[in-house]
N, C-alpha and C. Protein backbone atom coordinates (compact mmCIF):
# COMPACT_ATOMS: atom_id res chain seq x y z
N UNK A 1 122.51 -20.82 142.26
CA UNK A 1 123.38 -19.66 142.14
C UNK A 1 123.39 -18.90 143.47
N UNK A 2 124.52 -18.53 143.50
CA UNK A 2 124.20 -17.56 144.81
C UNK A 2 125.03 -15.97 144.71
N UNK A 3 124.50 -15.16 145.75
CA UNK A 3 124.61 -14.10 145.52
C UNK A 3 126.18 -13.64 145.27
N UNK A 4 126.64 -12.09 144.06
CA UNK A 4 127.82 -11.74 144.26
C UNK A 4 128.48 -10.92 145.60
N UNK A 5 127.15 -10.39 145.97
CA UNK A 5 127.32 -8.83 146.52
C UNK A 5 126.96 -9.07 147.99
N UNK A 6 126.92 -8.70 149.36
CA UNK A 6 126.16 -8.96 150.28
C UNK A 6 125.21 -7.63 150.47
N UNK A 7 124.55 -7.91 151.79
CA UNK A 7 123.34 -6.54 151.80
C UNK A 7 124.61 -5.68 152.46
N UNK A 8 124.57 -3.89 152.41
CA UNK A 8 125.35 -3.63 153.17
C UNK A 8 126.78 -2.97 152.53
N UNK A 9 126.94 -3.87 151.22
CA UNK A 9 128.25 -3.81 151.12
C UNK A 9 128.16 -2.86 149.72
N UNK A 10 129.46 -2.02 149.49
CA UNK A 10 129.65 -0.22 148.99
C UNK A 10 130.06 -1.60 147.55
N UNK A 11 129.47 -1.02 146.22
CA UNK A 11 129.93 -1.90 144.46
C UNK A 11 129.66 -0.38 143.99
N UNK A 12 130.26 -0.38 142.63
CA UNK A 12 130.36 0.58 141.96
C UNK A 12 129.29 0.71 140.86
N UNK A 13 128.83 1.18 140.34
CA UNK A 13 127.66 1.06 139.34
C UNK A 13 127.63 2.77 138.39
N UNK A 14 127.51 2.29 137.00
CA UNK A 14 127.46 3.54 136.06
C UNK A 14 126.24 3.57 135.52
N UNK A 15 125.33 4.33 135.49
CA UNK A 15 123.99 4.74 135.59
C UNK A 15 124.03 5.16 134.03
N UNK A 16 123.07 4.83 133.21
CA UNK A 16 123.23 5.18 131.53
C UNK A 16 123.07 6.84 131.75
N UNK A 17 124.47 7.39 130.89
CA UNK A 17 124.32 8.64 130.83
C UNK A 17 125.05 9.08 131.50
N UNK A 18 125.71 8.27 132.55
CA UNK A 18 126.10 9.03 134.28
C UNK A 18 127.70 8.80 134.18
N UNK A 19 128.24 8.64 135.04
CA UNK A 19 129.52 8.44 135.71
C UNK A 19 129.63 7.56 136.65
N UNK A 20 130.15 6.58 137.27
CA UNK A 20 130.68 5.38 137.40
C UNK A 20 130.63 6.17 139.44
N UNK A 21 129.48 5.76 140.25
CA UNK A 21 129.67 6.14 141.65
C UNK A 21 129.26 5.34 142.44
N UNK A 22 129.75 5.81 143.42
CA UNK A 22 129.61 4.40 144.62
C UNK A 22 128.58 4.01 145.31
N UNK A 23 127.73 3.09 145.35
CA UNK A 23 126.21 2.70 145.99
C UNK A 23 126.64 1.20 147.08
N UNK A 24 125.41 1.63 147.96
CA UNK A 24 125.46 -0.01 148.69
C UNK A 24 124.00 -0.74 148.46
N UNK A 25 124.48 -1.84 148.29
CA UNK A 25 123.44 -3.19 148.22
C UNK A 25 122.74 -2.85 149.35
N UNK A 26 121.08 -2.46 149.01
CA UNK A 26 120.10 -2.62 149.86
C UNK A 26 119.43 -3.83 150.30
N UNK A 27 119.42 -4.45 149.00
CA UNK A 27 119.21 -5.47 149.24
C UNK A 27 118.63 -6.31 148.13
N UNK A 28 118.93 -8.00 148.51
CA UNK A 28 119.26 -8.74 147.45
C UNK A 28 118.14 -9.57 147.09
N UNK A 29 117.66 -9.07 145.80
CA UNK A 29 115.96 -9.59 144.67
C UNK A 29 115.92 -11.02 145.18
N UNK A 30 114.54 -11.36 144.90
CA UNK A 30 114.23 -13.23 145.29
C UNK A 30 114.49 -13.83 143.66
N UNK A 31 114.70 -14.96 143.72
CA UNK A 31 115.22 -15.34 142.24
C UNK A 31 114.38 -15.45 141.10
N UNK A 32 114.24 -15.36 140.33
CA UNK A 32 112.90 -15.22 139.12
C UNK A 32 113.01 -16.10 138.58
N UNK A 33 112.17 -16.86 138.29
CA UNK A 33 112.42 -18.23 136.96
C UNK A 33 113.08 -17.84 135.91
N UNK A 34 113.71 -18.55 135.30
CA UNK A 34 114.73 -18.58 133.70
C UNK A 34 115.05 -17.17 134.12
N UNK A 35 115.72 -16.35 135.18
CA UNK A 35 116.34 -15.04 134.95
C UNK A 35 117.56 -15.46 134.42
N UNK A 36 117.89 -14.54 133.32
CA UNK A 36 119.62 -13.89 133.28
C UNK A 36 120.80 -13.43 134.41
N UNK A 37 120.02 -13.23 135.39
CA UNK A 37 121.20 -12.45 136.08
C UNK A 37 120.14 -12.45 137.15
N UNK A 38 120.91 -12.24 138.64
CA UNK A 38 120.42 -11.54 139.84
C UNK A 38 120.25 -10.32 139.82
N UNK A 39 119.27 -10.08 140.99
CA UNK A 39 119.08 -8.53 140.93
C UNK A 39 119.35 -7.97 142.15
N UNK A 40 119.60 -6.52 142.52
CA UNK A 40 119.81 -6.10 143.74
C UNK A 40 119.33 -5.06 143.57
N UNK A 41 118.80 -4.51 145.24
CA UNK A 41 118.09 -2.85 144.96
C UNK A 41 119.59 -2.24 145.92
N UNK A 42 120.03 -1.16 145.42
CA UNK A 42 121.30 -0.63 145.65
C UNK A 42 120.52 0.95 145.70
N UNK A 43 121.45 1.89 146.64
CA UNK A 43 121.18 2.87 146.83
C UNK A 43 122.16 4.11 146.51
N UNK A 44 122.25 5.20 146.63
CA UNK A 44 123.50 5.87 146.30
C UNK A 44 123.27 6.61 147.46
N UNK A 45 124.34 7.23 148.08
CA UNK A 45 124.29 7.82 149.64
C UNK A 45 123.39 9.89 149.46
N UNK A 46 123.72 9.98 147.66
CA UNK A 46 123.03 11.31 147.73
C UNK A 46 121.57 11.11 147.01
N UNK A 47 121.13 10.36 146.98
CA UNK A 47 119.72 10.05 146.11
C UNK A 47 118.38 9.74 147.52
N UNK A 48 117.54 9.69 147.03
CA UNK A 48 116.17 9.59 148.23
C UNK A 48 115.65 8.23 147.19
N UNK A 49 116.37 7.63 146.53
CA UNK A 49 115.44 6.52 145.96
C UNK A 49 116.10 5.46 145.85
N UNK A 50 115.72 4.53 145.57
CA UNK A 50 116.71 2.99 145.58
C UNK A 50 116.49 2.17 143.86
N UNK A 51 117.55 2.11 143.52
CA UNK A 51 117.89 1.36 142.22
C UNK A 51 118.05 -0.08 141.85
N UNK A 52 117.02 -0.50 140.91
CA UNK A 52 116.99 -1.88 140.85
C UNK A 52 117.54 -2.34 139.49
N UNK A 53 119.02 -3.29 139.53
CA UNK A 53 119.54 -3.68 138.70
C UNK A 53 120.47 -5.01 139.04
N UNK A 54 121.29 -5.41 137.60
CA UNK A 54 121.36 -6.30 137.37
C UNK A 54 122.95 -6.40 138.29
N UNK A 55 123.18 -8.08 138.41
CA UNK A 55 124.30 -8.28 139.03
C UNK A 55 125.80 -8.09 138.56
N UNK A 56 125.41 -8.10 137.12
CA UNK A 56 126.31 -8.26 135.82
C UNK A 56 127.11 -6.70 135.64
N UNK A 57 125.88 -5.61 135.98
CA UNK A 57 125.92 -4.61 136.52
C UNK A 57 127.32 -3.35 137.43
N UNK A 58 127.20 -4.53 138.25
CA UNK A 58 127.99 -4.12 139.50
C UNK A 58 129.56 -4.47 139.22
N UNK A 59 130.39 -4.16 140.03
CA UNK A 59 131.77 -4.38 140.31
C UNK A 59 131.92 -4.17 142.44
N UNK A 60 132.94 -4.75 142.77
CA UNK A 60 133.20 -4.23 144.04
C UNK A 60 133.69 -3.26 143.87
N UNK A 61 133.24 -1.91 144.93
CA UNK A 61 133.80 -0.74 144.89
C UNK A 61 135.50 -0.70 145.64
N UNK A 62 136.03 0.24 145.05
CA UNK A 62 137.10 0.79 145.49
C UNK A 62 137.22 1.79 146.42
N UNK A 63 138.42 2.74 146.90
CA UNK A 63 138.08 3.94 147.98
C UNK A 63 136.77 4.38 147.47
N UNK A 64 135.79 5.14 148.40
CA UNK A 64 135.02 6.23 148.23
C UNK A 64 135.67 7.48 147.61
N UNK A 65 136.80 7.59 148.23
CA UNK A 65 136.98 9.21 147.91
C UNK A 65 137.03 9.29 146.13
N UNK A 66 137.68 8.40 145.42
CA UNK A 66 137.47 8.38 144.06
C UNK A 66 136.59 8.40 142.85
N UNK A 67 135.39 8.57 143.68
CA UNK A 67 133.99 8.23 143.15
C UNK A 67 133.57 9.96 143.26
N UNK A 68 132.87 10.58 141.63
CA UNK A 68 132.14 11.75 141.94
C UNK A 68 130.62 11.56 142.53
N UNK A 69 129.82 12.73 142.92
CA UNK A 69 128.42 11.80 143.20
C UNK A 69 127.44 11.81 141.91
N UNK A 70 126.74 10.82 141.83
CA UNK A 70 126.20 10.93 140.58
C UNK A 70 124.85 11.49 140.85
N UNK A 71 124.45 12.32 139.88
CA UNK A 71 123.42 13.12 140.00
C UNK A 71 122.29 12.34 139.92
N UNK A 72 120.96 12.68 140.40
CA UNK A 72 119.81 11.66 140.54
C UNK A 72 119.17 11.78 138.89
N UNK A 73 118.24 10.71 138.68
CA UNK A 73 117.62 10.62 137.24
C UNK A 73 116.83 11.18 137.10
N UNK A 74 115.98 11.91 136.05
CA UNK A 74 115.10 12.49 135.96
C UNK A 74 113.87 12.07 136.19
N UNK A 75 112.99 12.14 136.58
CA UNK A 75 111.80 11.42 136.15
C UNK A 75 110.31 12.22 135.89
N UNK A 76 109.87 10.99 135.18
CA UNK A 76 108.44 11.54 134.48
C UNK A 76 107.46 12.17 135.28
N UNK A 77 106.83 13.19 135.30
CA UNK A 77 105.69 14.16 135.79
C UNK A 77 104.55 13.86 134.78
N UNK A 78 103.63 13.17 135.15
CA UNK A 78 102.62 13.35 133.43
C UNK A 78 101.67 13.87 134.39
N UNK A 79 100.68 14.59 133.50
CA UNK A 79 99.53 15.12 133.66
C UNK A 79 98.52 14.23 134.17
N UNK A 80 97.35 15.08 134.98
CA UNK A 80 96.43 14.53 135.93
C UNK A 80 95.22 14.89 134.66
């Protein structure tokens, strides 16, 4: 199999919960035995973190300007 997406390149991705915004392929997972799908770590241009998901996932993006920014995810704080 080979990859959909290259490193670099702007796909669209809807985050559960979120709205449908524009990220680039950071870069593309090593292949896993019996996987379902490829993986890619993709970034969003307003986030400080990088997102790891499926290929099935993605679409090629369209203009930027059409895209809102999607807000970052929450995440867990647990106690020390």
């Amino acid at each position: 199999m080979t990859f959909k997406f290259d490193m670099g390149q702007n796909v669209e991705y809807k985050p559960v919960g979120g709205k449908v915004g524009l990220f680039q392929v950071i870069r593309q997972m090593p292949e896993e035995f019996q996987a379902f799908d490829r993986k890619y770590r993709i970034k969003g241009s307003d986030e400080g973190f990088e997102r790891s998901v499926l290929e099935c996932d993605l679409s090629p993006a369209n203009e930027a300007s059409s895209y809102a920014s999607v807000p970052p995810t929450l995440q867990f704080v647990g106690r020390r």
